[in-house]
PDB file of N, CA and C in Angstrom:
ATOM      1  N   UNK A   1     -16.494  -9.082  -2.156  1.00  0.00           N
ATOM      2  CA  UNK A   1     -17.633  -8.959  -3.027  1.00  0.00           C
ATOM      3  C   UNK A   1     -18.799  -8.371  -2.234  1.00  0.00           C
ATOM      4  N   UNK A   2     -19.766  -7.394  -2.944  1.00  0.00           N
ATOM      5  CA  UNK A   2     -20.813  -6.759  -2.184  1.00  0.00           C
ATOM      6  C   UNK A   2     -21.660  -7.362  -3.538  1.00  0.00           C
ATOM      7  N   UNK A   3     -22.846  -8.018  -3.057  1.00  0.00           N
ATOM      8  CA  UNK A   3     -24.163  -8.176  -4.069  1.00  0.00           C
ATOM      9  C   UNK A   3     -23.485  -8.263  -5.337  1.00  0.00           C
ATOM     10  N   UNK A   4     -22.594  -9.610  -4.726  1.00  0.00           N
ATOM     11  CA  UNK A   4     -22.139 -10.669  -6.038  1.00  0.00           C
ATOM     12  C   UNK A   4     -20.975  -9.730  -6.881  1.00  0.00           C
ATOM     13  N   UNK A   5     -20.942  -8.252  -6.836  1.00  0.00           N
ATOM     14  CA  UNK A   5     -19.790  -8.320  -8.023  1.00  0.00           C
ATOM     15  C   UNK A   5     -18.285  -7.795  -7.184  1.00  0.00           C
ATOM     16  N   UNK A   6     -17.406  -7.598  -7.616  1.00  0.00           N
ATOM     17  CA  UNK A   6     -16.277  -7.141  -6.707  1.00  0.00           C
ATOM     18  C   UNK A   6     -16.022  -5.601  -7.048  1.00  0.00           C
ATOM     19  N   UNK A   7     -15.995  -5.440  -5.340  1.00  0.00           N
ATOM     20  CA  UNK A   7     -15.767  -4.115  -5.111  1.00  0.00           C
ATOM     21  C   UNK A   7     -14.166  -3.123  -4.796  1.00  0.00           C
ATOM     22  N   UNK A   8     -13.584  -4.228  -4.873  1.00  0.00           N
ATOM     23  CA  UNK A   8     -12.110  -3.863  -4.653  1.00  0.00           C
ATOM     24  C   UNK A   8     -11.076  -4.598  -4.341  1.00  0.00           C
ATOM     25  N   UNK A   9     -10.076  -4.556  -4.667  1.00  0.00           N
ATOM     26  CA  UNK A   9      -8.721  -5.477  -4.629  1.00  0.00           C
ATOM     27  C   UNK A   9      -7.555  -4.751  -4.015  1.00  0.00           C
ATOM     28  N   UNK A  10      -6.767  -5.865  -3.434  1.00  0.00           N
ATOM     29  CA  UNK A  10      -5.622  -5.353  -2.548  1.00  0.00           C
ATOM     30  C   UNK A  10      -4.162  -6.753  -3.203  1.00  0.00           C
ATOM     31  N   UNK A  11      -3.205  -6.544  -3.189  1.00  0.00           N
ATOM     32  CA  UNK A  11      -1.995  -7.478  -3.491  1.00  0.00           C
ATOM     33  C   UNK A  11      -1.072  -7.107  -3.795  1.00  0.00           C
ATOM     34  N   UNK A  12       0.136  -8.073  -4.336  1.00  0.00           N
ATOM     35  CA  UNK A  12       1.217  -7.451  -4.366  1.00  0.00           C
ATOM     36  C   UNK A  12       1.906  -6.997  -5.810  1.00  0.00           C
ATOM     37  N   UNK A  13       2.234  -6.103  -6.504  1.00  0.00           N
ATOM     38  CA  UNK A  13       2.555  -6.160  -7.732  1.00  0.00           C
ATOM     39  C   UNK A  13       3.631  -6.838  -8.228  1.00  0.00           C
ATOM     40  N   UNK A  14       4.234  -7.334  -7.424  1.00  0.00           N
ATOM     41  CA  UNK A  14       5.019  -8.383  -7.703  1.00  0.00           C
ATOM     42  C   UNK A  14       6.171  -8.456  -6.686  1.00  0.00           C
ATOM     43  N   UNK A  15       7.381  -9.431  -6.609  1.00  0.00           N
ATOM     44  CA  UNK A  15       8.712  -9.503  -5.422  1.00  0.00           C
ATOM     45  C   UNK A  15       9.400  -9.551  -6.169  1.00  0.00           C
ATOM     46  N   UNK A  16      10.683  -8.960  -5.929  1.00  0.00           N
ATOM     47  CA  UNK A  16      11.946  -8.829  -6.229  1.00  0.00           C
ATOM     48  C   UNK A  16      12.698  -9.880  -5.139  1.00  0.00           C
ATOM     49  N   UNK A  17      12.887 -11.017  -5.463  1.00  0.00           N
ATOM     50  CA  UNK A  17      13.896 -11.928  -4.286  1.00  0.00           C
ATOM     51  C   UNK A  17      14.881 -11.664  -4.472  1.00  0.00           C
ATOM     52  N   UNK A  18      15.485 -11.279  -5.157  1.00  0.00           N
ATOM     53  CA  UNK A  18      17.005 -10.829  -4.574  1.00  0.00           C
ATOM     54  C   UNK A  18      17.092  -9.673  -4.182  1.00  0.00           C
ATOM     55  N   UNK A  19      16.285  -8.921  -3.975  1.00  0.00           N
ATOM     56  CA  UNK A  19      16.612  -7.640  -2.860  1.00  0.00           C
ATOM     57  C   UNK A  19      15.121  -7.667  -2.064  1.00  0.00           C
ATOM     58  N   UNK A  20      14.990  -8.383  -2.018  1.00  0.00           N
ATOM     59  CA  UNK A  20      13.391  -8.885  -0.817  1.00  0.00           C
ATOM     60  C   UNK A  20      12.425  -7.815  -0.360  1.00  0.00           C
ATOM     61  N   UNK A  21      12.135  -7.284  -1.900  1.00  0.00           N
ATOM     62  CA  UNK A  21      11.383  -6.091  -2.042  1.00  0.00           C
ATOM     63  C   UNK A  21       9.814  -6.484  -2.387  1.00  0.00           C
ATOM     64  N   UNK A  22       8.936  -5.706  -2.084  1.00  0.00           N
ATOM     65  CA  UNK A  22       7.938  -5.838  -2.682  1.00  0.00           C
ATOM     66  C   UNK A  22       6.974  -4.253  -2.648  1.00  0.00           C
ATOM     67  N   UNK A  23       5.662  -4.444  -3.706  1.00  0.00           N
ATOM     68  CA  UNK A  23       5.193  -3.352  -3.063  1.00  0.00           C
ATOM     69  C   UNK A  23       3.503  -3.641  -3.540  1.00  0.00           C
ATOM     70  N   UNK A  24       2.528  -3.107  -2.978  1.00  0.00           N
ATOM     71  CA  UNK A  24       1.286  -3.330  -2.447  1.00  0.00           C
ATOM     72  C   UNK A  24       0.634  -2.251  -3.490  1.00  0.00           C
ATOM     73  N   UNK A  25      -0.716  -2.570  -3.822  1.00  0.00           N
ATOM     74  CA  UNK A  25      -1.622  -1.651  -4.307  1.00  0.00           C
ATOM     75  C   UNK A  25      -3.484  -2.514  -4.129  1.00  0.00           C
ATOM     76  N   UNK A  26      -4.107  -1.422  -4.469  1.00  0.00           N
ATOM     77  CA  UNK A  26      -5.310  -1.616  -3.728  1.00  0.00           C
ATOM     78  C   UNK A  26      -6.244  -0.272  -4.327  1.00  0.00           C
ATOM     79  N   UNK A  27      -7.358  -1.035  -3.943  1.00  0.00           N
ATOM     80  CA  UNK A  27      -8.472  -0.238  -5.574  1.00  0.00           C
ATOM     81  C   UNK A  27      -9.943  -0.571  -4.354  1.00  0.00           C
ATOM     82  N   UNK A  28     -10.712   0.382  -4.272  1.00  0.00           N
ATOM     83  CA  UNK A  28     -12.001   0.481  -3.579  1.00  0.00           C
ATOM     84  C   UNK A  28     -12.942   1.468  -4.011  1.00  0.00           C
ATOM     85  N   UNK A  29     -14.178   0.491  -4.484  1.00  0.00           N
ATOM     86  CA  UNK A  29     -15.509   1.442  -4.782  1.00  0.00           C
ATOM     87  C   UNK A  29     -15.282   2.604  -3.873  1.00  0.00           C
ATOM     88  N   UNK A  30     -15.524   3.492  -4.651  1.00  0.00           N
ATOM     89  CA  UNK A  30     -15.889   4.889  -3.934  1.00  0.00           C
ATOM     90  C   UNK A  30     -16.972   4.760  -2.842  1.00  0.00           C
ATOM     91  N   UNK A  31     -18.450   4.143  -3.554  1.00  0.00           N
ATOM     92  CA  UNK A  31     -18.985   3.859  -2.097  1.00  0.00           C
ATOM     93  C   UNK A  31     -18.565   2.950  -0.628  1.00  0.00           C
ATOM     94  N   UNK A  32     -17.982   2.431  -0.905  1.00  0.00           N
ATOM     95  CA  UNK A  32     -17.278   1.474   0.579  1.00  0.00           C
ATOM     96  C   UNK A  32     -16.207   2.124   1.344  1.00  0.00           C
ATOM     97  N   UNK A  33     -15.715   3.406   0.507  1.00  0.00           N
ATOM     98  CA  UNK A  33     -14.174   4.479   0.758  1.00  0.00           C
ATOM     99  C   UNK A  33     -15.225   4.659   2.524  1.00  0.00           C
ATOM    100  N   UNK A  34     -13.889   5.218   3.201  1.00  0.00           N
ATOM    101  CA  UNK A  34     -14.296   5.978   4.354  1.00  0.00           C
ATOM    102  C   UNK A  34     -14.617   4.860   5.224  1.00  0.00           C
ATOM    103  N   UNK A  35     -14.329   3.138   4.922  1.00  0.00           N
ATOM    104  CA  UNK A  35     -14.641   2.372   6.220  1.00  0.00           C
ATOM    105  C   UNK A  35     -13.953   1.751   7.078  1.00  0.00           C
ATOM    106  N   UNK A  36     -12.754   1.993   6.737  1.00  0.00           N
ATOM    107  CA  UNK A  36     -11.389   1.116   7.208  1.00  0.00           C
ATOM    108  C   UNK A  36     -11.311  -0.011   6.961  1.00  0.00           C
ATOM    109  N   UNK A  37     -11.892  -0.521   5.462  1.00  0.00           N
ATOM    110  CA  UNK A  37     -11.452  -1.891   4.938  1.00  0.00           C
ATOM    111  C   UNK A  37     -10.191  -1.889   4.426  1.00  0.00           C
ATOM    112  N   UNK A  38      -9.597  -0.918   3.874  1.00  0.00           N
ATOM    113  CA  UNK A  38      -8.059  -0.964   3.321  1.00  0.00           C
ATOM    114  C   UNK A  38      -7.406  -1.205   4.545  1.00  0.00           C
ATOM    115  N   UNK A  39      -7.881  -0.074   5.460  1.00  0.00           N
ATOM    116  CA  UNK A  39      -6.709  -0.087   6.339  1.00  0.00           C
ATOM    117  C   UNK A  39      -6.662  -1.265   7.695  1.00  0.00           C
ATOM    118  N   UNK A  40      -7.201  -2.145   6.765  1.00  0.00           N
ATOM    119  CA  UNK A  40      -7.596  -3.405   7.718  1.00  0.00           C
ATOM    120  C   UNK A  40      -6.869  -4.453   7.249  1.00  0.00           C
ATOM    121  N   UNK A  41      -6.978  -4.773   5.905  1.00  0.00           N
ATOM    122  CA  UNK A  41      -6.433  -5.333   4.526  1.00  0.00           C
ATOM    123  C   UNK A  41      -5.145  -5.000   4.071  1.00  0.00           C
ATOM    124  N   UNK A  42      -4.747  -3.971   4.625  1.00  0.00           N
ATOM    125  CA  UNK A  42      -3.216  -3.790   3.471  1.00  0.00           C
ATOM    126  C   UNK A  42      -2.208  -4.360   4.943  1.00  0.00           C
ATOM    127  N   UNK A  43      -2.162  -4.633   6.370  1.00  0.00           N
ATOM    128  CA  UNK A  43      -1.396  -4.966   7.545  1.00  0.00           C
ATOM    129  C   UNK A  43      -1.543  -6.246   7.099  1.00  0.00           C
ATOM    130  N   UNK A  44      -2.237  -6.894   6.538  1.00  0.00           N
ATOM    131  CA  UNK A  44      -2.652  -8.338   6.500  1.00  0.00           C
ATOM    132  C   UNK A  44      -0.906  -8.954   5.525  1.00  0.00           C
ATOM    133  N   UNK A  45      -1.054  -8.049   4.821  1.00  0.00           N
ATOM    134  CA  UNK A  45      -0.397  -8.257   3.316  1.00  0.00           C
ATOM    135  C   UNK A  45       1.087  -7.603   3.619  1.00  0.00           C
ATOM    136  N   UNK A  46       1.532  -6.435   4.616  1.00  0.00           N
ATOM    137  CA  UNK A  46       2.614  -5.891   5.035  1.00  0.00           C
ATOM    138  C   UNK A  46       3.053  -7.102   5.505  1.00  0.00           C
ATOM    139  N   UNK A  47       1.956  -7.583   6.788  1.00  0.00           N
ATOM    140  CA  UNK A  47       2.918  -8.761   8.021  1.00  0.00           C
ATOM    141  C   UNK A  47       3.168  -9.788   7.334  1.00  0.00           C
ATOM    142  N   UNK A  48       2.317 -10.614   5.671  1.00  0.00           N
ATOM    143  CA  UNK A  48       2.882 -11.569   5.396  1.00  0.00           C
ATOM    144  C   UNK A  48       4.317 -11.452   4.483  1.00  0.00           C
ATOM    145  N   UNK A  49       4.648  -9.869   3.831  1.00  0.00           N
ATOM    146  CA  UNK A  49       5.632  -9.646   3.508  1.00  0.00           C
ATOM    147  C   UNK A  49       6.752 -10.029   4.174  1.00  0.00           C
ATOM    148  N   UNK A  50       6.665  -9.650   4.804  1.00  0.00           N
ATOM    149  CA  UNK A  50       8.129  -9.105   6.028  1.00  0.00           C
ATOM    150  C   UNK A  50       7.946 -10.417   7.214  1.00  0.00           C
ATOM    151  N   UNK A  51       7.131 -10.482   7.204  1.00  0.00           N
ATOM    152  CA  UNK A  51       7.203 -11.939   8.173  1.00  0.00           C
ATOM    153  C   UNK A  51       7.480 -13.495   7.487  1.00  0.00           C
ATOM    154  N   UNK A  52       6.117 -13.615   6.676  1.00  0.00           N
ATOM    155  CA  UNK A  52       6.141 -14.602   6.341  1.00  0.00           C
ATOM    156  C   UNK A  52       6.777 -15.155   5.701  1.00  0.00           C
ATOM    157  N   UNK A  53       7.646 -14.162   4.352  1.00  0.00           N
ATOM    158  CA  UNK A  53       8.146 -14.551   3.257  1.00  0.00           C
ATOM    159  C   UNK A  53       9.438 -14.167   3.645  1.00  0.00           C
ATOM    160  N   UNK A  54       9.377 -12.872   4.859  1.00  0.00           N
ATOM    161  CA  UNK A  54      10.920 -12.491   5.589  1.00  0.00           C
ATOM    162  C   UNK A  54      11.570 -11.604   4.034  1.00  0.00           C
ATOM    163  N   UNK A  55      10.758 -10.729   3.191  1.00  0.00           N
ATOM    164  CA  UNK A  55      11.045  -9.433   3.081  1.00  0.00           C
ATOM    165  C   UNK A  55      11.330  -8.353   3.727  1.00  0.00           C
ATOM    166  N   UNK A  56      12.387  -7.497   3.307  1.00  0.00           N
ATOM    167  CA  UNK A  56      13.336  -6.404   4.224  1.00  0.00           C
ATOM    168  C   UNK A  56      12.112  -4.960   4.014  1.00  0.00           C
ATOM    169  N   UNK A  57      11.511  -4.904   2.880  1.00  0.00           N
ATOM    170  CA  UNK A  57      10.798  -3.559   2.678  1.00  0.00           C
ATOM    171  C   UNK A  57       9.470  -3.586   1.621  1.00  0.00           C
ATOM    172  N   UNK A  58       8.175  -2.923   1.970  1.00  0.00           N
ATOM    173  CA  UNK A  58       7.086  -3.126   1.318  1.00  0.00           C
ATOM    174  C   UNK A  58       7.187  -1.376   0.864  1.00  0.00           C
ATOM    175  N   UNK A  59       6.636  -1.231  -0.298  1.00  0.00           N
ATOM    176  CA  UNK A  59       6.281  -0.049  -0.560  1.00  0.00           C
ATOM    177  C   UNK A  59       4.939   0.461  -1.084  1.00  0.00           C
ATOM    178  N   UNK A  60       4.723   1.442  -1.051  1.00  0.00           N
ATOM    179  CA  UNK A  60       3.038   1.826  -1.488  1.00  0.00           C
ATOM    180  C   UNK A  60       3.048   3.279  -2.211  1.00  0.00           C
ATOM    181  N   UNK A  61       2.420   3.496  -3.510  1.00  0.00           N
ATOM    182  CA  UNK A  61       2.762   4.611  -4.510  1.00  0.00           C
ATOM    183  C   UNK A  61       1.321   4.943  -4.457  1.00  0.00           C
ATOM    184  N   UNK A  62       1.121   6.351  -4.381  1.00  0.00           N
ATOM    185  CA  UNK A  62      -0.083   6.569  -4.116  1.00  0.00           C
ATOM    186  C   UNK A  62      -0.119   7.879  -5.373  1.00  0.00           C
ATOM    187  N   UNK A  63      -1.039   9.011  -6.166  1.00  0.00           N
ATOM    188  CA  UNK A  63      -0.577   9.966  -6.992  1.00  0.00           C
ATOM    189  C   UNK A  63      -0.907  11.036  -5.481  1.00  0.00           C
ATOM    190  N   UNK A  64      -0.295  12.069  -5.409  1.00  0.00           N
ATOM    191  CA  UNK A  64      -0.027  13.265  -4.671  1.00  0.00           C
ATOM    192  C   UNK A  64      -1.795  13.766  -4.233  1.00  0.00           C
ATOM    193  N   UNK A  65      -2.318  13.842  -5.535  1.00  0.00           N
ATOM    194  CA  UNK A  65      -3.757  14.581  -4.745  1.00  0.00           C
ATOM    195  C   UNK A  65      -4.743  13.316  -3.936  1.00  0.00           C
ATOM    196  N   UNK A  66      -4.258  12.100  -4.263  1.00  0.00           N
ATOM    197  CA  UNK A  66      -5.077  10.500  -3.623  1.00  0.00           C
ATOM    198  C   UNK A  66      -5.265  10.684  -2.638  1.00  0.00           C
ATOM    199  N   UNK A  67      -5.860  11.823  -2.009  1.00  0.00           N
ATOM    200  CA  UNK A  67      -5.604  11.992   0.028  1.00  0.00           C
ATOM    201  C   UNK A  67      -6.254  10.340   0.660  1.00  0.00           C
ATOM    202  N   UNK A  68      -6.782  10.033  -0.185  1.00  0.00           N
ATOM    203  CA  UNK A  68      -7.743   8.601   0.640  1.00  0.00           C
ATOM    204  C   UNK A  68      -6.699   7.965  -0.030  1.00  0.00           C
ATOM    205  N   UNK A  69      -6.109   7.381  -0.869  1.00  0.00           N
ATOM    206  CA  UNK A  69      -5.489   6.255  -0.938  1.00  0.00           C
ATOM    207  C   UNK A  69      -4.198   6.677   0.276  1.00  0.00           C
ATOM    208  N   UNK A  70      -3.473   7.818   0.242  1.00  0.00           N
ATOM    209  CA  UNK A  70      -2.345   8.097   0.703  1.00  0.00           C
ATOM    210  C   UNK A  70      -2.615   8.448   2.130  1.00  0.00           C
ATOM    211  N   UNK A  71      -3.329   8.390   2.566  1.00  0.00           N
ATOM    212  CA  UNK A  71      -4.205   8.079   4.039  1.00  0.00           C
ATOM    213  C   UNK A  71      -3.665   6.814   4.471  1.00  0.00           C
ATOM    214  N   UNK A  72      -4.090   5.725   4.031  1.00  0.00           N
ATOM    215  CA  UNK A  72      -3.565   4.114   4.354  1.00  0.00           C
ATOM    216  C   UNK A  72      -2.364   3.960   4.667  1.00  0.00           C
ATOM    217  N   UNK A  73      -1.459   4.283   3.838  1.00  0.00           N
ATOM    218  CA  UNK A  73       0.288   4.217   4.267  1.00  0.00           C
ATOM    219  C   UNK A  73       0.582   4.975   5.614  1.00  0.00           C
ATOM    220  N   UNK A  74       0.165   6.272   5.453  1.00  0.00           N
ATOM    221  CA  UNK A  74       0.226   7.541   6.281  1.00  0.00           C
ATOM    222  C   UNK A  74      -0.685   6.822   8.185  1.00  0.00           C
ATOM    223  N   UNK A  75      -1.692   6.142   7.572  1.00  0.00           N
ATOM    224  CA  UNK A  75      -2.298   5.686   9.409  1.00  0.00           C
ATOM    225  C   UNK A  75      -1.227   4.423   9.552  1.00  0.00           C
ATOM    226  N   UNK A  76      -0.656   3.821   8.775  1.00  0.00           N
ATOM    227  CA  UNK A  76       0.110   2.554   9.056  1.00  0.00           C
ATOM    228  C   UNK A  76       1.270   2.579   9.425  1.00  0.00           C
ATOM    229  N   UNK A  77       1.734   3.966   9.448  1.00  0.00           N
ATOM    230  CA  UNK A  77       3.471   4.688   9.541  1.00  0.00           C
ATOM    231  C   UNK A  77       4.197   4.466   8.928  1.00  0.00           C
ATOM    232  N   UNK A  78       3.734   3.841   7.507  1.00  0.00           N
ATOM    233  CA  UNK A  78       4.931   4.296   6.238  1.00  0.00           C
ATOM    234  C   UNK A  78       5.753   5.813   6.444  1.00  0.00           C
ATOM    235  N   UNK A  79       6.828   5.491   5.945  1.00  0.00           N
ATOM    236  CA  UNK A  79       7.324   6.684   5.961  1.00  0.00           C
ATOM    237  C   UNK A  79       7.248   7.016   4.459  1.00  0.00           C
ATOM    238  N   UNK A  80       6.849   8.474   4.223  1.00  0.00           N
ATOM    239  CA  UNK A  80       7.063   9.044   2.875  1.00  0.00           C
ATOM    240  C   UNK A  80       8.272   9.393   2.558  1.00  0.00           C
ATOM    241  N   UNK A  81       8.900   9.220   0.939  1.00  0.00           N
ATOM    242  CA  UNK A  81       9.870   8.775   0.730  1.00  0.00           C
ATOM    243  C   UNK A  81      10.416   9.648  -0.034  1.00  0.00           C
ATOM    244  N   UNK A  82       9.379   9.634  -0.809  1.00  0.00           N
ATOM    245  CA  UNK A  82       9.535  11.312  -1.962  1.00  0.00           C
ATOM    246  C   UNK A  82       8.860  11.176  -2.880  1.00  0.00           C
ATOM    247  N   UNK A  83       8.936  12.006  -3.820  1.00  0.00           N
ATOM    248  CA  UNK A  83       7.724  12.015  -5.338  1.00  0.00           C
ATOM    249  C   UNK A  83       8.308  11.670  -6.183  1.00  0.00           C
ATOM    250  N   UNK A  84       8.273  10.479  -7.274  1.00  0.00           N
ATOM    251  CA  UNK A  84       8.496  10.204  -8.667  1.00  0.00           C
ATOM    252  C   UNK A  84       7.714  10.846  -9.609  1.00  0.00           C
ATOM    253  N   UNK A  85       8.064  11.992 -10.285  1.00  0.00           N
ATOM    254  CA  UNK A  85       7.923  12.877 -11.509  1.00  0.00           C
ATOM    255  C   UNK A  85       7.498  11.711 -12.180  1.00  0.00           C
ATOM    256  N   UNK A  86       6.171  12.002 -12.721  1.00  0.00           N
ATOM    257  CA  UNK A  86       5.395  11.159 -13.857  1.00  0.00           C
ATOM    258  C   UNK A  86       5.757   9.414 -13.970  1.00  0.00           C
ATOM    259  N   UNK A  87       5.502   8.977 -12.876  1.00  0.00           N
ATOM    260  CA  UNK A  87       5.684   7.804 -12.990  1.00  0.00           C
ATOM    261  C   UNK A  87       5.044   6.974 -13.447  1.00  0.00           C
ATOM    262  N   UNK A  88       3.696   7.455 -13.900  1.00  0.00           N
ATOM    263  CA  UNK A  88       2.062   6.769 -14.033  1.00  0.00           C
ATOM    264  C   UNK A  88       1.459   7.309 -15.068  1.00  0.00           C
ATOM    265  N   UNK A  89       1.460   6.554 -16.261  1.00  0.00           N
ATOM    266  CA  UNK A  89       0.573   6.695 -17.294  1.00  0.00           C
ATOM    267  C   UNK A  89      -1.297   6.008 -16.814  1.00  0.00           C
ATOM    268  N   UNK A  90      -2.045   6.912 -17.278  1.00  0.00           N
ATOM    269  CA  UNK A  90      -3.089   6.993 -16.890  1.00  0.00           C
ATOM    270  C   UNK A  90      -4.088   8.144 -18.388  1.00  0.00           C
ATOM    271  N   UNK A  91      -4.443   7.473 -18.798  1.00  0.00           N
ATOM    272  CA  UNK A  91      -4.798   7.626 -20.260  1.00  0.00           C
ATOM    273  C   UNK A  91      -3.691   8.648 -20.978  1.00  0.00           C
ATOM    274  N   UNK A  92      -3.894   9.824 -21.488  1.00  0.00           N
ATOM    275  CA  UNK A  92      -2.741  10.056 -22.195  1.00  0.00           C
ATOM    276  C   UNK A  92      -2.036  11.269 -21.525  1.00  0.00           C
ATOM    277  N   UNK A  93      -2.119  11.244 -20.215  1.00  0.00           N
ATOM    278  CA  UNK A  93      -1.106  11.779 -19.306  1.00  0.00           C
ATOM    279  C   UNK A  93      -0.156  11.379 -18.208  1.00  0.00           C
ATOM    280  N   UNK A  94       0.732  11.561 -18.116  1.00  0.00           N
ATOM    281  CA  UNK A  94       1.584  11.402 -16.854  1.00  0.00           C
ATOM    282  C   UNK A  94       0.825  11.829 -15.542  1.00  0.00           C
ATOM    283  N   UNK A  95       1.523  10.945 -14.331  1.00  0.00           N
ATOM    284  CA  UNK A  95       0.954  11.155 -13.451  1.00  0.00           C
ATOM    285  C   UNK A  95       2.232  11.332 -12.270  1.00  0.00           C
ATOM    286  N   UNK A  96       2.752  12.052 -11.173  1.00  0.00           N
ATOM    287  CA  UNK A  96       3.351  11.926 -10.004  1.00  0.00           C
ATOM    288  C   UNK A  96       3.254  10.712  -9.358  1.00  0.00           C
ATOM    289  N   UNK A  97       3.967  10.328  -8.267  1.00  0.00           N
ATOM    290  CA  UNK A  97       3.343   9.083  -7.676  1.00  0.00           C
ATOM    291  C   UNK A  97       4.450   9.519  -6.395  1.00  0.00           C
ATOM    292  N   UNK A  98       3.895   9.544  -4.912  1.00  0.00           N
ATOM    293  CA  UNK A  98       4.233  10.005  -3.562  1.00  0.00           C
ATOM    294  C   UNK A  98       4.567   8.159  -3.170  1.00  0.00           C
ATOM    295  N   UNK A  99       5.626   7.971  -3.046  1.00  0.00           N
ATOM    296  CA  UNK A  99       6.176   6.605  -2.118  1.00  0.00           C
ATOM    297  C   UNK A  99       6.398   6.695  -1.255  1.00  0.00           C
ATOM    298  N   UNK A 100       6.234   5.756  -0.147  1.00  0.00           N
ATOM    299  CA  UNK A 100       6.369   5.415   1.435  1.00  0.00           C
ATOM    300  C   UNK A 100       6.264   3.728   1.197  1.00  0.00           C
ATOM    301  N   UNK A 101       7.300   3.784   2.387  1.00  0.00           N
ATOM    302  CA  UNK A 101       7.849   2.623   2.505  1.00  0.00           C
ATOM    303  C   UNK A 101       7.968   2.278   3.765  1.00  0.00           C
ATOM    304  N   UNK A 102       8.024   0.598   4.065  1.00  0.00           N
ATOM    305  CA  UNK A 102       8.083   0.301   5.493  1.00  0.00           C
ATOM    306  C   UNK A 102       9.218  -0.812   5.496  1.00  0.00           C
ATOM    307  N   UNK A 103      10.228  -0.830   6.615  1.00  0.00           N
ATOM    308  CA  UNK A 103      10.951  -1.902   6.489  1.00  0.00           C
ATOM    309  C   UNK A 103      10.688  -3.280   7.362  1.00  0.00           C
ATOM    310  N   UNK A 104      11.656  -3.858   7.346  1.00  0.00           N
ATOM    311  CA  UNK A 104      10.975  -5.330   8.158  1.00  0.00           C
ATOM    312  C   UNK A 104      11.693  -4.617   9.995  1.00  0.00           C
ATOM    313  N   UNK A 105      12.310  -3.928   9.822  1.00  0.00           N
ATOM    314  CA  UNK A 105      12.691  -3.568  11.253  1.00  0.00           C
ATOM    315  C   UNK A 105      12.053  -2.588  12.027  1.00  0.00           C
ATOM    316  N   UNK A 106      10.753  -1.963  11.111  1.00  0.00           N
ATOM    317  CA  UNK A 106       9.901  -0.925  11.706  1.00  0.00           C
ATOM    318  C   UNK A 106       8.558  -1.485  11.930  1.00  0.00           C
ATOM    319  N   UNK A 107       8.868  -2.732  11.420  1.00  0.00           N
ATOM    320  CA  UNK A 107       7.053  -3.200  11.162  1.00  0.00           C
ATOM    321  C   UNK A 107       6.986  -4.294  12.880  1.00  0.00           C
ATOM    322  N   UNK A 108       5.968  -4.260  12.932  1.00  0.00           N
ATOM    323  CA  UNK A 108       4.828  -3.719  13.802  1.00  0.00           C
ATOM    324  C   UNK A 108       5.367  -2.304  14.196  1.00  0.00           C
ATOM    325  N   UNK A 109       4.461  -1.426  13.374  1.00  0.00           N
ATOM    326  CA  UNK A 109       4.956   0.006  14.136  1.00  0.00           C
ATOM    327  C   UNK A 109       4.352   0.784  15.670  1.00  0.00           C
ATOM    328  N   UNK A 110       3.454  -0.140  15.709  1.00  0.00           N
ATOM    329  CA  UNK A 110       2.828  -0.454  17.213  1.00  0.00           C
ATOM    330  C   UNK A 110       2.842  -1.154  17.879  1.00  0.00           C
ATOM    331  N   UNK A 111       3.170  -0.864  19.766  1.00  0.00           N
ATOM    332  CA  UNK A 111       3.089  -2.148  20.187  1.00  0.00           C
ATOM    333  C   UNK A 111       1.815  -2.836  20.333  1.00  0.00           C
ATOM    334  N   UNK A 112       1.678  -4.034  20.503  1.00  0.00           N
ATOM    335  CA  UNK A 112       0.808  -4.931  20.311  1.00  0.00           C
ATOM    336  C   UNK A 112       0.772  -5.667  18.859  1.00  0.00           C
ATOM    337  N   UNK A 113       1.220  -5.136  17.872  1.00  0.00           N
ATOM    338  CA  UNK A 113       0.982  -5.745  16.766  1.00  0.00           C
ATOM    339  C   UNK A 113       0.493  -4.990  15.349  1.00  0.00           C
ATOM    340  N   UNK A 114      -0.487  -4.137  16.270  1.00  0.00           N
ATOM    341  CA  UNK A 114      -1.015  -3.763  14.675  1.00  0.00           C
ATOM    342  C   UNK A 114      -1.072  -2.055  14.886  1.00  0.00           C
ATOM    343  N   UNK A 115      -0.992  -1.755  13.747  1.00  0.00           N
ATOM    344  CA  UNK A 115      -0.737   0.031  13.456  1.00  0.00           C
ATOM    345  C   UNK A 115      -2.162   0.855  13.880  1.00  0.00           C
TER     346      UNK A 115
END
């Protein structure tokens, strides 16, 4: 929250337990873009995937022109995965959506811990 109202959200859209899937999304005022709060916030939510809950793979769908959302996956070493043709309704058009994915055997993709 910035001056009481909320400025952006990060979580999981839901788990698949029987194939110990999950995948992440995340929404930031345009003014706060450019500070490395996502990319501070979405490792938080990878390591409790794959660690905590001991999920095999997190994924993150970003649309193709999102260079700032698709930035976050891209500094964290998701690997890009490929493009889903109109996967995203978004008023009365289709939208692309670029996936990258991380597994539980790549994560920490840095040593020390964090990306």
């Amino acid at each position: 929250m910035c001056d009481r109202r909320i400025v952006g959200a990060v979580g999981f859209h839901g788990v698949d337990w029987v194939h110990r899937t999950t995948s992440i999304g995340y929404w930031l005022d345009a003014g706060l873009q450019g500070r490395g709060i996502m990319t501070r916030a979405v490792p938080a939510l990878v390591d409790h995937a794959l660690r905590g809950w001991q999920l095999n793979r997190v994924e993150i769908r970003a649309a193709p022109d999102n260079r700032r959302s698709r930035a976050i996956p891209e500094r964290l070493r998701f690997r890009e995965e490929g493009v889903l043709r109109q996967a995203e309704r978004v008023g009365d058009r289709y939208l692309d959506s670029v996936v990258y994915g991380m597994l539980a055997s790549e994560w920490p993709p840095a040593p020390g811990g964090q990306p």
